[in-house]
C-alpha atoms as a PDB file:
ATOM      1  CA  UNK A   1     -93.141  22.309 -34.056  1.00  0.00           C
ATOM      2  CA  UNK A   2     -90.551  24.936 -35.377  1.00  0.00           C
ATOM      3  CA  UNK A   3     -88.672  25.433 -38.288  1.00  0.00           C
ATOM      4  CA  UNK A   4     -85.055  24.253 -36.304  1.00  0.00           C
ATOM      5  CA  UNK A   5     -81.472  22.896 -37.398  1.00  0.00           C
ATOM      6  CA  UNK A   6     -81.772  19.377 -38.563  1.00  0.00           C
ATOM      7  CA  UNK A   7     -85.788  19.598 -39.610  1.00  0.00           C
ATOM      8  CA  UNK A   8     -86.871  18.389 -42.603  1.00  0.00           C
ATOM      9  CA  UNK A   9     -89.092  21.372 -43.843  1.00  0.00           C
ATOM     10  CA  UNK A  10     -91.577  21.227 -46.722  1.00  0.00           C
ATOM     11  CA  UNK A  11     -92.855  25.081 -48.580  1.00  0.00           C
ATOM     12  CA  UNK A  12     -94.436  25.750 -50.885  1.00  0.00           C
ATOM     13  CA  UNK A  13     -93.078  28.985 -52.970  1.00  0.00           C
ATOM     14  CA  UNK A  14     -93.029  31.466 -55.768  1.00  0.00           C
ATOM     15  CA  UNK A  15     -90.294  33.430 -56.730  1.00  0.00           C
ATOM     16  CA  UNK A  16     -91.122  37.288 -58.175  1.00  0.00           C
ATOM     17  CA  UNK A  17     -89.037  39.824 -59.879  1.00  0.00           C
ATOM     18  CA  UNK A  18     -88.375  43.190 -57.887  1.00  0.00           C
ATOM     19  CA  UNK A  19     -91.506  44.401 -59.674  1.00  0.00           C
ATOM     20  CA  UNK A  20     -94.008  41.890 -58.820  1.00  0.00           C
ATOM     21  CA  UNK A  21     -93.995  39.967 -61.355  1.00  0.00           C
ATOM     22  CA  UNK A  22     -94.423  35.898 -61.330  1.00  0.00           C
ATOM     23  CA  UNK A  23     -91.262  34.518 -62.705  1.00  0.00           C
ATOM     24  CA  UNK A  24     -91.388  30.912 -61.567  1.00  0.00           C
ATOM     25  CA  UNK A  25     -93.754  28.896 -59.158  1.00  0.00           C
ATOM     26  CA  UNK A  26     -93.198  25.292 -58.229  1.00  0.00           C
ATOM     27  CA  UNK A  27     -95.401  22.517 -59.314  1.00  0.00           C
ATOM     28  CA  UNK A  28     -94.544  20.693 -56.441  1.00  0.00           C
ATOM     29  CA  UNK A  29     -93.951  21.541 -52.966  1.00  0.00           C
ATOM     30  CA  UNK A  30     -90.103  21.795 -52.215  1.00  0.00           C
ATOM     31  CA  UNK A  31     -88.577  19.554 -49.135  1.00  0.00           C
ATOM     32  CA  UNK A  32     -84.944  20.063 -47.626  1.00  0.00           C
ATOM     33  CA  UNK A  33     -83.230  20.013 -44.741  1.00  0.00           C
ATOM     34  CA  UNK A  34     -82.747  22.703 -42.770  1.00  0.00           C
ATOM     35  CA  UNK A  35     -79.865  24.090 -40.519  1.00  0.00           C
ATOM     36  CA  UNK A  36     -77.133  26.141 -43.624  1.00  0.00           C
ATOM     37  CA  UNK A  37     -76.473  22.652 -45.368  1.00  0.00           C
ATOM     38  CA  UNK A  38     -76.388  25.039 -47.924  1.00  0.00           C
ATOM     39  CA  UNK A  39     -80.080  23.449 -49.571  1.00  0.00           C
ATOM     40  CA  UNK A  40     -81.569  27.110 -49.673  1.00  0.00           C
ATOM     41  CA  UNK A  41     -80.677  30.787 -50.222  1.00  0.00           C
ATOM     42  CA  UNK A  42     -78.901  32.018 -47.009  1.00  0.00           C
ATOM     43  CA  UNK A  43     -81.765  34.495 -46.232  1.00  0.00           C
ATOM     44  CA  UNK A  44     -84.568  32.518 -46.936  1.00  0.00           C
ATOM     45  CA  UNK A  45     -83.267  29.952 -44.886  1.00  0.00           C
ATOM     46  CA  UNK A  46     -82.892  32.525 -41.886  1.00  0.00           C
ATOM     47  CA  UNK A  47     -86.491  33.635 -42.595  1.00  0.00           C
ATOM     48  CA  UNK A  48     -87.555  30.396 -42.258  1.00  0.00           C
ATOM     49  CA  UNK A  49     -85.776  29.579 -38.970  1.00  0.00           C
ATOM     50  CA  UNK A  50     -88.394  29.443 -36.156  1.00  0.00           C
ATOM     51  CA  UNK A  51     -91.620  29.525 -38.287  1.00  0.00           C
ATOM     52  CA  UNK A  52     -94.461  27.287 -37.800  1.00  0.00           C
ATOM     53  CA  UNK A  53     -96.390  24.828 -40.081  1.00  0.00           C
ATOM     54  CA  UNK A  54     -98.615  27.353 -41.839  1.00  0.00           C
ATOM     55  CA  UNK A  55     -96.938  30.617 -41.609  1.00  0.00           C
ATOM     56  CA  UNK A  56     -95.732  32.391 -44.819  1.00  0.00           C
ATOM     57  CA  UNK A  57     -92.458  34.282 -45.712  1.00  0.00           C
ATOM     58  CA  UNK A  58     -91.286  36.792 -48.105  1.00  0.00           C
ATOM     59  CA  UNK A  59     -87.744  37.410 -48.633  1.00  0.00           C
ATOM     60  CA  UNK A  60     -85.957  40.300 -50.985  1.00  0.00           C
ATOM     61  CA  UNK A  61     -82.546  38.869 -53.168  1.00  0.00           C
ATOM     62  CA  UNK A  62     -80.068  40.948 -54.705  1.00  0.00           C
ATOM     63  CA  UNK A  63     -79.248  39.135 -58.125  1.00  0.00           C
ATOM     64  CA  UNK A  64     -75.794  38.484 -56.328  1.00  0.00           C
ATOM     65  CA  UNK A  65     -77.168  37.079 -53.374  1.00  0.00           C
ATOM     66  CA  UNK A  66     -79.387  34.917 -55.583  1.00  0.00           C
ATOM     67  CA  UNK A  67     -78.300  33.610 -59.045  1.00  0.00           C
ATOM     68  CA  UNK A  68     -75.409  35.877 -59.437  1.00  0.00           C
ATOM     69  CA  UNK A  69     -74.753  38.735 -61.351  1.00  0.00           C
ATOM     70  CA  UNK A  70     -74.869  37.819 -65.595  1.00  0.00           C
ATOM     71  CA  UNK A  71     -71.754  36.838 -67.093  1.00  0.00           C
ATOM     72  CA  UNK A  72     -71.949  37.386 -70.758  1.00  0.00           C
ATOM     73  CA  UNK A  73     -68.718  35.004 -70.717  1.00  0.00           C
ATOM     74  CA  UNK A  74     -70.993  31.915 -70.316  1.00  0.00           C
ATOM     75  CA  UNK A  75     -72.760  32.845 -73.387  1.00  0.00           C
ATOM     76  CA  UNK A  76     -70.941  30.602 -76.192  1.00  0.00           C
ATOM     77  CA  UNK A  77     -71.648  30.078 -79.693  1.00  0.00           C
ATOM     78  CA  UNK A  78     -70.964  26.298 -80.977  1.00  0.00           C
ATOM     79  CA  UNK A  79     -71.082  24.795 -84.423  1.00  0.00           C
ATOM     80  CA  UNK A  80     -74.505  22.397 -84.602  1.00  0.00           C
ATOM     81  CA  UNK A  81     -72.906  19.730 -85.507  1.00  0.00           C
ATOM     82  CA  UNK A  82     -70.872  20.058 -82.489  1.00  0.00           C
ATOM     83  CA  UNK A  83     -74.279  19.365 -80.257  1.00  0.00           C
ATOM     84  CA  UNK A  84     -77.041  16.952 -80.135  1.00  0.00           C
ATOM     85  CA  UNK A  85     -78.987  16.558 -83.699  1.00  0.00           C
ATOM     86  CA  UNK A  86     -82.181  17.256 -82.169  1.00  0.00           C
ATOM     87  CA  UNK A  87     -81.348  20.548 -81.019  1.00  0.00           C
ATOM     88  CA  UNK A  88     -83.917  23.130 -80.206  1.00  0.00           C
ATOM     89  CA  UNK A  89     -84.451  26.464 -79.163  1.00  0.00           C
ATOM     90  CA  UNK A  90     -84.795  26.229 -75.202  1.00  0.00           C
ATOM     91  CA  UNK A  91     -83.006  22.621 -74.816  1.00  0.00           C
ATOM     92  CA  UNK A  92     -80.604  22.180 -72.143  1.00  0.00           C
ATOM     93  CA  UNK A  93     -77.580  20.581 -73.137  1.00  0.00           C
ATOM     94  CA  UNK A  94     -74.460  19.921 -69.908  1.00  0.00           C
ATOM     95  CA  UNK A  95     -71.300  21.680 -70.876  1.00  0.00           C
ATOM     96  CA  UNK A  96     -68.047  21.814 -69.162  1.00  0.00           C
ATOM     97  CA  UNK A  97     -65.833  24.770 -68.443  1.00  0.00           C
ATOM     98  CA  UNK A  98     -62.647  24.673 -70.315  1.00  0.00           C
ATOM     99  CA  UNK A  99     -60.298  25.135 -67.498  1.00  0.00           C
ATOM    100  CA  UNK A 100     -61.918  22.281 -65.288  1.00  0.00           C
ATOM    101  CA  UNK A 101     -63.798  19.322 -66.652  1.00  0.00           C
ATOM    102  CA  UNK A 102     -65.189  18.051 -63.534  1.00  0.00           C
ATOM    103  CA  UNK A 103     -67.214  21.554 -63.566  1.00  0.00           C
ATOM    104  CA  UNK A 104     -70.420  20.756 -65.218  1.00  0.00           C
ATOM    105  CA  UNK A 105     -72.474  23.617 -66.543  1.00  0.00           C
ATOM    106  CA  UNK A 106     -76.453  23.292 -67.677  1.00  0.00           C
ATOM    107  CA  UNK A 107     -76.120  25.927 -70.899  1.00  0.00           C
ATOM    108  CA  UNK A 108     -79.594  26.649 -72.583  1.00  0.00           C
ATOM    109  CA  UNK A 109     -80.103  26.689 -75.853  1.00  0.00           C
ATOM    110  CA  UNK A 110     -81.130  31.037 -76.740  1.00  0.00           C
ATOM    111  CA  UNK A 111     -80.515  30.780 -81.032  1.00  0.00           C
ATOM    112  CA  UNK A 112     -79.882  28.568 -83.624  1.00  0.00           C
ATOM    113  CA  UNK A 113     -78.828  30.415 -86.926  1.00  0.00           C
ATOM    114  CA  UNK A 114     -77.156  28.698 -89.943  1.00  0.00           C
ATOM    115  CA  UNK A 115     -74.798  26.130 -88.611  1.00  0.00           C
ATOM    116  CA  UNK A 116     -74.195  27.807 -85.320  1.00  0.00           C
ATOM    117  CA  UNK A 117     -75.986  27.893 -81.823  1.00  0.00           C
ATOM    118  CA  UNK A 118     -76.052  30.448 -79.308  1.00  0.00           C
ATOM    119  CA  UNK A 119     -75.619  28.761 -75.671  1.00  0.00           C
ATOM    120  CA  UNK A 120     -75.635  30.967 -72.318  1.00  0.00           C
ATOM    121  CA  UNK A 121     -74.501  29.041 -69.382  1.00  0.00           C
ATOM    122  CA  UNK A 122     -76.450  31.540 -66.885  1.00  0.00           C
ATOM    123  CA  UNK A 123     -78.765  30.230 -64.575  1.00  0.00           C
ATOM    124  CA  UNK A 124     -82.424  31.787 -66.240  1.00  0.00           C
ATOM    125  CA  UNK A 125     -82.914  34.208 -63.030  1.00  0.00           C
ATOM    126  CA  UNK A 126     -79.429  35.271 -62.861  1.00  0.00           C
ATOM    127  CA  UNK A 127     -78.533  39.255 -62.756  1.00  0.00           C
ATOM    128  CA  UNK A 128     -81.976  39.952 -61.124  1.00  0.00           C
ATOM    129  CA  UNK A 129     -83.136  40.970 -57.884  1.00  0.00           C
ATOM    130  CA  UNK A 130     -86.147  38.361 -56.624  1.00  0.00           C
ATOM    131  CA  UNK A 131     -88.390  37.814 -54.311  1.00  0.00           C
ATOM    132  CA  UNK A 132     -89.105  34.542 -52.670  1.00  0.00           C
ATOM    133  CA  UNK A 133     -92.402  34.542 -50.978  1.00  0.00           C
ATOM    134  CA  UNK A 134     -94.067  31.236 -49.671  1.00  0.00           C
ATOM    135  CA  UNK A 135     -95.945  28.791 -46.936  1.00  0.00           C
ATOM    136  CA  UNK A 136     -94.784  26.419 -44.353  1.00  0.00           C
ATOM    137  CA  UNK A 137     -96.430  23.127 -45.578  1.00  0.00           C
ATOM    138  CA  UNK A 138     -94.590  20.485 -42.949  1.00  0.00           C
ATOM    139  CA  UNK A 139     -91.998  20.444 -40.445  1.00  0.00           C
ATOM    140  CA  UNK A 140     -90.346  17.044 -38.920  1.00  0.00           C
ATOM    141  CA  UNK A 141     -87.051  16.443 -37.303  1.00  0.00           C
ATOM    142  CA  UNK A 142     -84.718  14.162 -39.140  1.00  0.00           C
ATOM    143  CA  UNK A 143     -83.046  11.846 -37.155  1.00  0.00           C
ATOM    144  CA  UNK A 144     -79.022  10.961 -38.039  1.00  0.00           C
ATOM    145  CA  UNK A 145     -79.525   8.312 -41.073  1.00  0.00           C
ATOM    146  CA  UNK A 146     -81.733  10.660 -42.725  1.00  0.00           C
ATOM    147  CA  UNK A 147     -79.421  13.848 -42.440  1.00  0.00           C
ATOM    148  CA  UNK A 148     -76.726  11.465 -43.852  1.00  0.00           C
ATOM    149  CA  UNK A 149     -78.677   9.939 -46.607  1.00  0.00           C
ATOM    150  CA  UNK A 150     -79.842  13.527 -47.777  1.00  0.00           C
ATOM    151  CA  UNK A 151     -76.095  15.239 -47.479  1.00  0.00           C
ATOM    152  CA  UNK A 152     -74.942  11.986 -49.651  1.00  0.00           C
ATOM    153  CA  UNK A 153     -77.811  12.421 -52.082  1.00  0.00           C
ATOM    154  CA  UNK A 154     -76.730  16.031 -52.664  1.00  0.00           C
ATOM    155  CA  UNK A 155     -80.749  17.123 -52.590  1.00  0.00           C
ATOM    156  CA  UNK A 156     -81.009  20.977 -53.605  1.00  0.00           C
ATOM    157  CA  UNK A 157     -83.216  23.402 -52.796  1.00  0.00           C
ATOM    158  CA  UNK A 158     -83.464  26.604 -53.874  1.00  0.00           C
END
């Protein structure tokens, strides 16, 4: 069988910096459906299209094409006791922009000096160029109820 519209495909990845460089690597094989559902990256998505259980991929990101370029505007700096009490260095803590509450952002945690905390709302990879490089694991077609339960469930790739 072949990576097609409407399969639900299981890889197995790794995501490098421009250099080389490990800069994350799943636990846990990732599942999705595929056929632009928007689940995966664009490109790896088309690199995937047509593969077979087994082959491998590698795929080059621009940071925009990716996480986005930085934006030093979704770094914030809060009062403590403003945020949770057990707040540490590398905690995640959901935020919402000002102009649009239903807009949840996942802001991490970079300082915490005095009474203040330093917050950046970037996604940890964004403003670099990556690689994605992986392996087919599985391929099955999903039939109708299982397209519709997975677009319901909002399940994300990468």
């Amino acid at each position: 069988m072949l990576v097609t519209k409407n399969c639900i495909v299981t890889v197995d990845y790794h995501i490098n910096d421009s250099e080389g460089k490990l800069l994350h690597e799943e636990t846990e094989p990732l599942m999705y459906l595929h056929g632009d559902y928007g689940q995966l990256f664009k490109a790896v998505e088309d690199a995937l299209e047509g593969k077979k259980i087994g082959e491998t991929f590698t795929v080059a990101l621009s940071a925009n094409e990716a996480f986005g370029a930085y934006d030093s505007e979704l770094v914030v700096t809060e009062n403590i006791s403003e945020l949770p009490e057990d707040l540490t260095i590398g905690m995640e803590i959901d935020g919402y922009m000002e102009d649009d509450c239903d807009d949840v952002i996942i802001y991490t945690v970079k300082e915490i000096k005095g009474k203040k905390a330093t917050l950046d709302g970037n996604h940890p990879l964004a403003g670099m160029d990556l690689v994605f490089e992986g392996t087919v694991l599985d391929i099955h077609e999903a039939d109708e109820k299982t397209i519709k339960e997975v677009l319901e469930n909002n399940h994300h790739g990468i």
